[in-house]
Protein backbone atom coordinates (compact mmCIF):
# COMPACT_ATOMS: atom_id res chain seq x y z
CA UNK A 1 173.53 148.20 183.36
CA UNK A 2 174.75 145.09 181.20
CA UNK A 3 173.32 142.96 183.73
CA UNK A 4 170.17 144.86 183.72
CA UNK A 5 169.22 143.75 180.07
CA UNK A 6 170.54 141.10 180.19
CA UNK A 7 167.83 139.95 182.87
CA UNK A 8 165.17 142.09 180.45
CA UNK A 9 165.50 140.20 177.74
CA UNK A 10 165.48 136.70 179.56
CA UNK A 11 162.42 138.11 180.90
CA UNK A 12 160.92 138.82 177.27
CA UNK A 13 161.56 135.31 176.07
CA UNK A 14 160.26 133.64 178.89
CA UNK A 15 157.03 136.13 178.11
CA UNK A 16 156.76 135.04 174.71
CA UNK A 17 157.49 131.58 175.03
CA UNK A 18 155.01 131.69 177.49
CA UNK A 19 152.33 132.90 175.27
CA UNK A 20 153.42 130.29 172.79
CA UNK A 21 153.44 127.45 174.62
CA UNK A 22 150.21 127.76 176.04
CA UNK A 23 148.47 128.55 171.88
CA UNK A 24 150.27 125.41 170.80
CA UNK A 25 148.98 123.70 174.10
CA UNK A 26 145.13 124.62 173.11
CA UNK A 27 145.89 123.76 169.88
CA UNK A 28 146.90 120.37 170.33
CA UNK A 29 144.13 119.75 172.62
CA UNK A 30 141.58 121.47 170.20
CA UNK A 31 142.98 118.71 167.37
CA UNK A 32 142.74 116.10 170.29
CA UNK A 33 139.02 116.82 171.18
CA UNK A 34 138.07 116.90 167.17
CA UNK A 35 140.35 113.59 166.74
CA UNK A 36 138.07 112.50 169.25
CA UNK A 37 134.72 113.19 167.73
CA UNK A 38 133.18 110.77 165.32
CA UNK A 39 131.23 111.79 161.95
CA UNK A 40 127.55 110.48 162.01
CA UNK A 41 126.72 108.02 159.72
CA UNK A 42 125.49 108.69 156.09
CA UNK A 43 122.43 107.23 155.22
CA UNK A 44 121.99 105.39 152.03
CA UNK A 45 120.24 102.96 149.86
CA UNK A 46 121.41 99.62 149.18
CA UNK A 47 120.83 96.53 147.02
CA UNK A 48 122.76 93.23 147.00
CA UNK A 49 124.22 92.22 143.76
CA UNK A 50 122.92 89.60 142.04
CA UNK A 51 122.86 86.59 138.81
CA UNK A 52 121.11 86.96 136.19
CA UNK A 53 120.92 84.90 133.00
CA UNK A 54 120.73 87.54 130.03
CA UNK A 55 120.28 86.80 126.65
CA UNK A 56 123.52 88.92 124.81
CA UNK A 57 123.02 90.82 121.92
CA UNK A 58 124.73 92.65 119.26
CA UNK A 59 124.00 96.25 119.29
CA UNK A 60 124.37 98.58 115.75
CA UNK A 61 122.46 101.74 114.36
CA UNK A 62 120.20 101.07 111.65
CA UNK A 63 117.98 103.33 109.25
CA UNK A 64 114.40 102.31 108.51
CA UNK A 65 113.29 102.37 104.91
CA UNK A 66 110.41 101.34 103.04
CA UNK A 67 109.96 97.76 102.03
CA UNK A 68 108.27 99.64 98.49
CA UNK A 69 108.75 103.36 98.01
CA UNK A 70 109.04 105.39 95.08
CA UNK A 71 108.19 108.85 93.10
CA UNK A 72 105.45 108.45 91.50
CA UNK A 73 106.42 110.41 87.83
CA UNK A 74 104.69 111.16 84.22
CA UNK A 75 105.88 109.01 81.85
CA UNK A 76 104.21 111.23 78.81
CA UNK A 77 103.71 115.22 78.47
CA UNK A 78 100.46 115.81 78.95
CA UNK A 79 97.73 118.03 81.11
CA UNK A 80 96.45 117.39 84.32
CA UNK A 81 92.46 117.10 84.01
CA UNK A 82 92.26 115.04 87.35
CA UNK A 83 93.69 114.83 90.70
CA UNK A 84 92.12 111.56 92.59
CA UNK A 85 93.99 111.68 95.90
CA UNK A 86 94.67 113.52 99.13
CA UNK A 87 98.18 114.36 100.31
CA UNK A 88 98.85 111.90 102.75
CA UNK A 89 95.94 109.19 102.20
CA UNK A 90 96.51 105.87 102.06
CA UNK A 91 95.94 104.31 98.51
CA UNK A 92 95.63 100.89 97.18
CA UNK A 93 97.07 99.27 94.43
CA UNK A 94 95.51 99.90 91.34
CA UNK A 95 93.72 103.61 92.52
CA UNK A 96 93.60 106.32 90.27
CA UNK A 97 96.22 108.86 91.05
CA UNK A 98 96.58 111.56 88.26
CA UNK A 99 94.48 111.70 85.04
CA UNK A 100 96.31 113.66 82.27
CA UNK A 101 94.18 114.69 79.27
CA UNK A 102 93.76 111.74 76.63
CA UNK A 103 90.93 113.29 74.81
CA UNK A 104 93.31 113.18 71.70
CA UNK A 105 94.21 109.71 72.16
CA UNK A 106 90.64 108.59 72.56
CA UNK A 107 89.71 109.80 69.30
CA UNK A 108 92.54 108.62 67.31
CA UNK A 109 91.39 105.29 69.44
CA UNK A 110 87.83 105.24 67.77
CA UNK A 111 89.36 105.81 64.47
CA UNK A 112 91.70 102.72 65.02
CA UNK A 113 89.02 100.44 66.23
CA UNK A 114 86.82 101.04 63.11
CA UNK A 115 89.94 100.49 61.17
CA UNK A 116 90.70 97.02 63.09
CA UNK A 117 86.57 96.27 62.47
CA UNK A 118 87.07 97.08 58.55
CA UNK A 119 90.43 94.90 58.58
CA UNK A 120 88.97 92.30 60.24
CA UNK A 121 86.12 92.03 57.96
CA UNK A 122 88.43 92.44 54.49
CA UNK A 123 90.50 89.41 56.05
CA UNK A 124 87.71 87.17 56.97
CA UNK A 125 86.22 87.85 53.07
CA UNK A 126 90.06 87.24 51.90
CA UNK A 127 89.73 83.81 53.58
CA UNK A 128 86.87 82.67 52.44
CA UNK A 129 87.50 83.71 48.36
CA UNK A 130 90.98 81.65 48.93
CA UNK A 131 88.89 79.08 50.46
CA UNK A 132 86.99 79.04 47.07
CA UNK A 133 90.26 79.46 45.38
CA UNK A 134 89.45 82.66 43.93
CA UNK A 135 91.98 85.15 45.23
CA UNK A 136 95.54 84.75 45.35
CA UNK A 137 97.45 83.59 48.69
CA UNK A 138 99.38 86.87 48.56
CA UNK A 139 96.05 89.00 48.79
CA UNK A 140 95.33 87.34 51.90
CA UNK A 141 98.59 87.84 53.38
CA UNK A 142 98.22 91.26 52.88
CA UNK A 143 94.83 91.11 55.00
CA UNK A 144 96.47 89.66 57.88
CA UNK A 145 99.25 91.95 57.50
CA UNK A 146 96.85 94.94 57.29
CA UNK A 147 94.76 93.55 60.52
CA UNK A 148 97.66 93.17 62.66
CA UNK A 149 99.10 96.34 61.82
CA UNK A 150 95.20 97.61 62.60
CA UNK A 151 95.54 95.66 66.15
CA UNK A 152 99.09 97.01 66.85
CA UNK A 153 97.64 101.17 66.31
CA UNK A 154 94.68 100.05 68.97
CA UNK A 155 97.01 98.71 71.57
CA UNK A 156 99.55 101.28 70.82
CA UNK A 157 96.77 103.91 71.96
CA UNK A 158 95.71 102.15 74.67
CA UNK A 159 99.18 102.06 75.90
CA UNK A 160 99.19 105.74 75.52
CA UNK A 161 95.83 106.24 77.52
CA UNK A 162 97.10 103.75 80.45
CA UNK A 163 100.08 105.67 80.60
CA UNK A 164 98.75 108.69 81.09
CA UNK A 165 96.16 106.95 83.65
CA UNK A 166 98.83 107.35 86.45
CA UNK A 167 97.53 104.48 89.11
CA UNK A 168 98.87 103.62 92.34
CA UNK A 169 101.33 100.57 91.42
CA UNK A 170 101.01 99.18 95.17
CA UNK A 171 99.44 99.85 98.17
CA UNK A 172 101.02 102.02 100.43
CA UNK A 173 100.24 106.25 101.97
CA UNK A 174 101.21 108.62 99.33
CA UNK A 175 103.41 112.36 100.89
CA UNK A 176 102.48 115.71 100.12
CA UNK A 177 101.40 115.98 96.18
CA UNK A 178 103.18 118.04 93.84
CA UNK A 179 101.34 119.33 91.00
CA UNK A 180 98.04 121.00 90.43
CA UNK A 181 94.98 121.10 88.17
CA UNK A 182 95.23 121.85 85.04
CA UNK A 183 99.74 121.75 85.47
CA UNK A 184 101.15 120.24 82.27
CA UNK A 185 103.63 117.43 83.07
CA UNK A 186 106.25 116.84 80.91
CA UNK A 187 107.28 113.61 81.06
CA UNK A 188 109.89 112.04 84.47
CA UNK A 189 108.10 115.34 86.32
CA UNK A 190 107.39 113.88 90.02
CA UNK A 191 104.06 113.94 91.19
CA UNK A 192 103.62 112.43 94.89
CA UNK A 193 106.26 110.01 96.83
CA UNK A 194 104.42 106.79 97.92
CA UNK A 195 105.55 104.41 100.47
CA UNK A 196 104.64 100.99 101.74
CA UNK A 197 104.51 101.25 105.14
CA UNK A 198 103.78 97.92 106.88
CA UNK A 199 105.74 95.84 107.34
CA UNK A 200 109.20 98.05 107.04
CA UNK A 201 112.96 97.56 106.90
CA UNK A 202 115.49 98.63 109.29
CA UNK A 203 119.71 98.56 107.43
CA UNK A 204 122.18 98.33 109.89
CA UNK A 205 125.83 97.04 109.88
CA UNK A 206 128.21 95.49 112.04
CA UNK A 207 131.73 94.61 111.77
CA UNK A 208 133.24 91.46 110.00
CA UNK A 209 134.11 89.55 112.75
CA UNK A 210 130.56 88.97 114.17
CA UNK A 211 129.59 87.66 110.21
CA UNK A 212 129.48 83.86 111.97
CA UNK A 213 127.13 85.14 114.28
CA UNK A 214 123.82 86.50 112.54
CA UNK A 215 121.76 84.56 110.04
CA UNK A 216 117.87 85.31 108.62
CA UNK A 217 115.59 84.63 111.25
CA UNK A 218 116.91 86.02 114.56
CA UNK A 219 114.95 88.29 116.58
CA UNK A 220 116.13 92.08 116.70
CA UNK A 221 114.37 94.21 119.18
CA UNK A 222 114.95 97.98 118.07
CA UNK A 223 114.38 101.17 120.05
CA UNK A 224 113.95 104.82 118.46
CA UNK A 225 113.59 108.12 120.19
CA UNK A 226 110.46 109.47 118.64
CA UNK A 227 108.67 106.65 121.32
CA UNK A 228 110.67 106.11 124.04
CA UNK A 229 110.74 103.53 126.51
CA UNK A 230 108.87 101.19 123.41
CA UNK A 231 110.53 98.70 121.96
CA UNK A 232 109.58 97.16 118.04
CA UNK A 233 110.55 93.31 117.41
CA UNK A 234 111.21 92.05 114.11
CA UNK A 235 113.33 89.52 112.53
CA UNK A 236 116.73 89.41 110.58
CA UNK A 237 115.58 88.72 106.73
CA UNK A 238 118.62 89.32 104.53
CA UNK A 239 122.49 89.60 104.69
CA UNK A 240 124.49 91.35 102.09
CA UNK A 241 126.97 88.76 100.88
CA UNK A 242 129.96 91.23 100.78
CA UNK A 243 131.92 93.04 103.03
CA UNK A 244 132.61 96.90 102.72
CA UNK A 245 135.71 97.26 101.32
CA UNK A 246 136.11 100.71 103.53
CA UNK A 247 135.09 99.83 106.86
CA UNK A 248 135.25 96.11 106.97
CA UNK A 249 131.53 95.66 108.07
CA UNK A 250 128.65 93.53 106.67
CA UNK A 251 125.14 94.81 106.29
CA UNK A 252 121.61 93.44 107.03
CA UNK A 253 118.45 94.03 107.09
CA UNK A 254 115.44 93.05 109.33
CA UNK A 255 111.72 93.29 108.89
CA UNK A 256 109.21 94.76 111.21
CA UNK A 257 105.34 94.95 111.62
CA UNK A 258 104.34 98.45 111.62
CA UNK A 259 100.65 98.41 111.58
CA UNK A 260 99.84 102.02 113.15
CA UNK A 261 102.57 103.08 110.03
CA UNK A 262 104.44 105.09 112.95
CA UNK A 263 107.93 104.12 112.22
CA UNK A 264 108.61 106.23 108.97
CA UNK A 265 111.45 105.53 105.80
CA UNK A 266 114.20 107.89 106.79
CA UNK A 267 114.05 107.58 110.89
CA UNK A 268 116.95 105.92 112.60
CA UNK A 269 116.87 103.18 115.53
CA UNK A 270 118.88 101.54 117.68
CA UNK A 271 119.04 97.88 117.17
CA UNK A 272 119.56 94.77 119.52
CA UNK A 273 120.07 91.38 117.42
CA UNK A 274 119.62 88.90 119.50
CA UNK A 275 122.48 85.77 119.85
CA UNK A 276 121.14 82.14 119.84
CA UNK A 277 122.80 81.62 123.94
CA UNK A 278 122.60 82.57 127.13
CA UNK A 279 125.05 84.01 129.52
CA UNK A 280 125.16 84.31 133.20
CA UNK A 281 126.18 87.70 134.30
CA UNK A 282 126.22 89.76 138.30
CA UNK A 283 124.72 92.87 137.64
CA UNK A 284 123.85 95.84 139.91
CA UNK A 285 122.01 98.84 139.09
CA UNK A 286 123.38 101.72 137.22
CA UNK A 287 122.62 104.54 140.04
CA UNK A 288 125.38 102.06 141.69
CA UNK A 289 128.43 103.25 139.75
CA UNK A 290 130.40 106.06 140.83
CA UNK A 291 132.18 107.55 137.26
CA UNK A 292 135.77 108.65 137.88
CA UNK A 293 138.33 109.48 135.32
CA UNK A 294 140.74 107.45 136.81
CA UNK A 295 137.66 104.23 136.96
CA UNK A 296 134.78 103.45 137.93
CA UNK A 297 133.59 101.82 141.44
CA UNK A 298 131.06 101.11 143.89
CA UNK A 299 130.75 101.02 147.48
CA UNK A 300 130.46 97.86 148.88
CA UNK A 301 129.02 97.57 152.66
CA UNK A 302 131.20 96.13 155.10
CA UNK A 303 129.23 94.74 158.11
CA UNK A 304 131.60 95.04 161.43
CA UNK A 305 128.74 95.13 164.35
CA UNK A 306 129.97 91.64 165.21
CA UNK A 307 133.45 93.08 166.43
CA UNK A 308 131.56 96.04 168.15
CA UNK A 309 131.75 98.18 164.89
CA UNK A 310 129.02 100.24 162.67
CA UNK A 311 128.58 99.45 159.06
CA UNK A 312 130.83 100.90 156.78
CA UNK A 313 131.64 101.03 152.94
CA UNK A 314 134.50 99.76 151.01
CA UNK A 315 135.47 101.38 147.59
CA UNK A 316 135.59 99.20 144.99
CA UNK A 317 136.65 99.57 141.63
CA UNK A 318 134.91 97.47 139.23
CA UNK A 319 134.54 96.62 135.13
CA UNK A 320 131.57 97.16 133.70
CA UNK A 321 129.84 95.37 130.60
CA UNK A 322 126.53 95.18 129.15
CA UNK A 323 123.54 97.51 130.14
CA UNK A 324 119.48 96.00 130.22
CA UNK A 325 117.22 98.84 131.32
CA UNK A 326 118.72 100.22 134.36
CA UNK A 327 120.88 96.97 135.23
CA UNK A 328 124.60 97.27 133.93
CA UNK A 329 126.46 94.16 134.11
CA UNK A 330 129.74 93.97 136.40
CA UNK A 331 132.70 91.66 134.75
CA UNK A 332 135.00 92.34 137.74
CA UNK A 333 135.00 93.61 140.99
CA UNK A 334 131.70 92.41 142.48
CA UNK A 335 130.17 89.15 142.78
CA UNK A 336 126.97 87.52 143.77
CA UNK A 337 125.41 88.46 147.33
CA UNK A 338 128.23 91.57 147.80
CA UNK A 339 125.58 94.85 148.97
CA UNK A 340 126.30 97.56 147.54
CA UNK A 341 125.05 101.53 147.82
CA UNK A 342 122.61 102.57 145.25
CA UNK A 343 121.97 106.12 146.72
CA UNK A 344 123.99 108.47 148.71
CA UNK A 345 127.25 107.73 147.25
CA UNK A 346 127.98 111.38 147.24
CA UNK A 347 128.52 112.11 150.59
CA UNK A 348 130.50 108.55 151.49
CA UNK A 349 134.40 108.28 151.44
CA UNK A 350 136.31 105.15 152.16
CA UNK A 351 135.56 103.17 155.32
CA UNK A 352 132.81 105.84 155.94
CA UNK A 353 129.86 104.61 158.56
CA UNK A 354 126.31 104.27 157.10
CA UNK A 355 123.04 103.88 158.34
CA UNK A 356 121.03 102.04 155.51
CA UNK A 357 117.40 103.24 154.94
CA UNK A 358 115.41 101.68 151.55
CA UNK A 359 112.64 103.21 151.65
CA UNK A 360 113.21 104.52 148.19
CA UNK A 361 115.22 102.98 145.82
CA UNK A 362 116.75 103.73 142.61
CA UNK A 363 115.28 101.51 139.75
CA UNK A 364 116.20 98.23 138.97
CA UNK A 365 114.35 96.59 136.10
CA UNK A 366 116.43 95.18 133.02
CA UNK A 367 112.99 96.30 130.58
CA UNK A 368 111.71 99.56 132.34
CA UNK A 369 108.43 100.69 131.69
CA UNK A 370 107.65 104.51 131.35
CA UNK A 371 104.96 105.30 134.32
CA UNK A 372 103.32 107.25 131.92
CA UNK A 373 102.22 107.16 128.25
């Protein structure tokens, strides 16, 4: 009976290793066959890396403001009888803006000129009689005291009137106006903002240490996002001699032509001073770099068909500098004549095959052009 099981259970195991051997024997040749099989090439774009002289620059925020620009205001209380612009109109220097009402003051003015006329006349008749030595000297200083004091109460209402003639102090396009017909003003009330458009400033600042490095004349080139793709030259025109006490940086200011009066006071740009050298740099286009939290890196093909291979990529990680348009510069990591993928880069691990195919390519222009306005 013992014997019986005994030769029962050999019987089971040899079953069930059976079984197992022959799963793990499929297995193993499953993994063998797959082993055996080889992924088809990716296809990608590629570009070879290349030198380029660029031109560096220093790069800072700036904040355009108007090379003239104030409130216009009353300086006296008075009515408004005339309004002699249009919100938004350009104006030159000298037009009428705002008439307040100086019917007052031109009536005391005709009383004060006849009163100059009649002291003119009593001092010319006091200068002859002490001519003829019939008057006293002190009668005749008390003609030209009285005519002056006439002349002083005619410009002192003229003053009045021009006052209250609110003109346009320079040329410039005047905002959105802010009183009405017939609105009494006192005086400092704001009537219409007017700004001098062309040319304009850009402020900016940048940091102490490049102070040996900017002086008035340099180009700037600066970009805004109201026009994108466009860029506005100009030129450095002033340095402020101190440094900010809080954050260590210098500021400056450049001038730009703004003859279609699109860049307004108040708009922010991105600015690009220019430094009087060159540099020589390898750059490859952006679409090249693969972004990884632990670094950045390309893939760099690897041609083997001469030792019966296929070409494959290489990951490389690289330092990256400066950007022009859709170049980026490459400190470390690549150099001159190295191809590298521009497209595709998703699907490619290291020592991956590829099958290259430009037929499109990512751009690679250090000043892009929009294709369309």
């Amino acid at each position: 009976m013992v014997k019986r099981m005994i030769l029962m259970l050999l019987a089971m195991i040899l079953l069930v290793g059976g079984v197992l051997g022959y799963k793990l024997f499929g297995r193993y040749m499953m993994n063998k066959a797959l082993a055996a099989q080889k992924a088809p090439p990716s296809v990608v774009s590629v570009i070879e890396a290349r030198e380029l002289t660029w031109q560096p620059a220093l790069h800072a925020v700036g904040s355009f403001s108007a090379v003239q620009g104030i409130v216009v205001s009353a300086q006296l209380d008075g009515a408004i009888t005339r309004i002699a612009f249009e919100s938004g109109a350009a104006v030159k220097a000298g037009d009428l803006l705002v008439q307040q009402d100086i019917s007052t003051e031109e009536a005391l003015l005709a009383s004060a000129e006849a009163g100059e006329t009649l002291a003119k006349l009593s001092l010319d008749r006091s200068k002859d009689l002490r001519a003829q030595g019939t008057n006293a000297q002190a009668e005749l200083d008390s003609a030209v005291a009285a005519f002056r004091q006439a002349q002083a109460n005619v410009a002192s209402l003229k003053a009045t009137i021009e006052k209250k003639t609110i003109r346009a102090p320079f040329a410039g396009r005047a905002g959105i106006r802010q009183v009405n017909l017939g609105e009494f003003l006192r005086s400092g009330d704001a009537i219409v903002q007017l700004q001098a458009l062309d040319p304009i400033y850009i402020d900016f600042a940048l940091p102490q240490q490049n102070t040996s490095q900017v002086a008035p004349g340099q180009s700037v080139h600066v970009t805004v996002d109201a026009y994108p793709g466009e860029v506005f030259p100009g030129a450095v025109n002033a340095l402020n001699p101190k440094i900010d006490d809080a954050t260590r940086n210098f500021q400056i200011q450049a001038t730009l032509n703004n003859a279609g009066g699109r860049l307004r006071p108040g708009m922010f740009g991105s600015v690009e001073v220019e430094l009087p050298v060159s540099e020589k740099v390898v750059t490859v286009p952006l679409s090249s770099i693969v972004y990884n939290p632990y670094g950045n890196a390309v893939y760099v093909v690897e041609d083997n068909r001469k030792q019966g291979g296929d070409l494959t990529v290489r990951q490389q990680f690289v330092q990256t500098g400066a950007n022009r348009g859709d170049q980026v510069a490459i400190i470390k990591g690549v150099k001159t004549g190295d191809v590298v993928v521009t497209a595709g880069q998703l699907k490619l691990r290291n020592g991956a095959s590829i099958v290259i195919n430009n037929k499109v390519t990512p751009d690679n222009s250090a000043a892009p052009v929009p294709s369309h306005p």
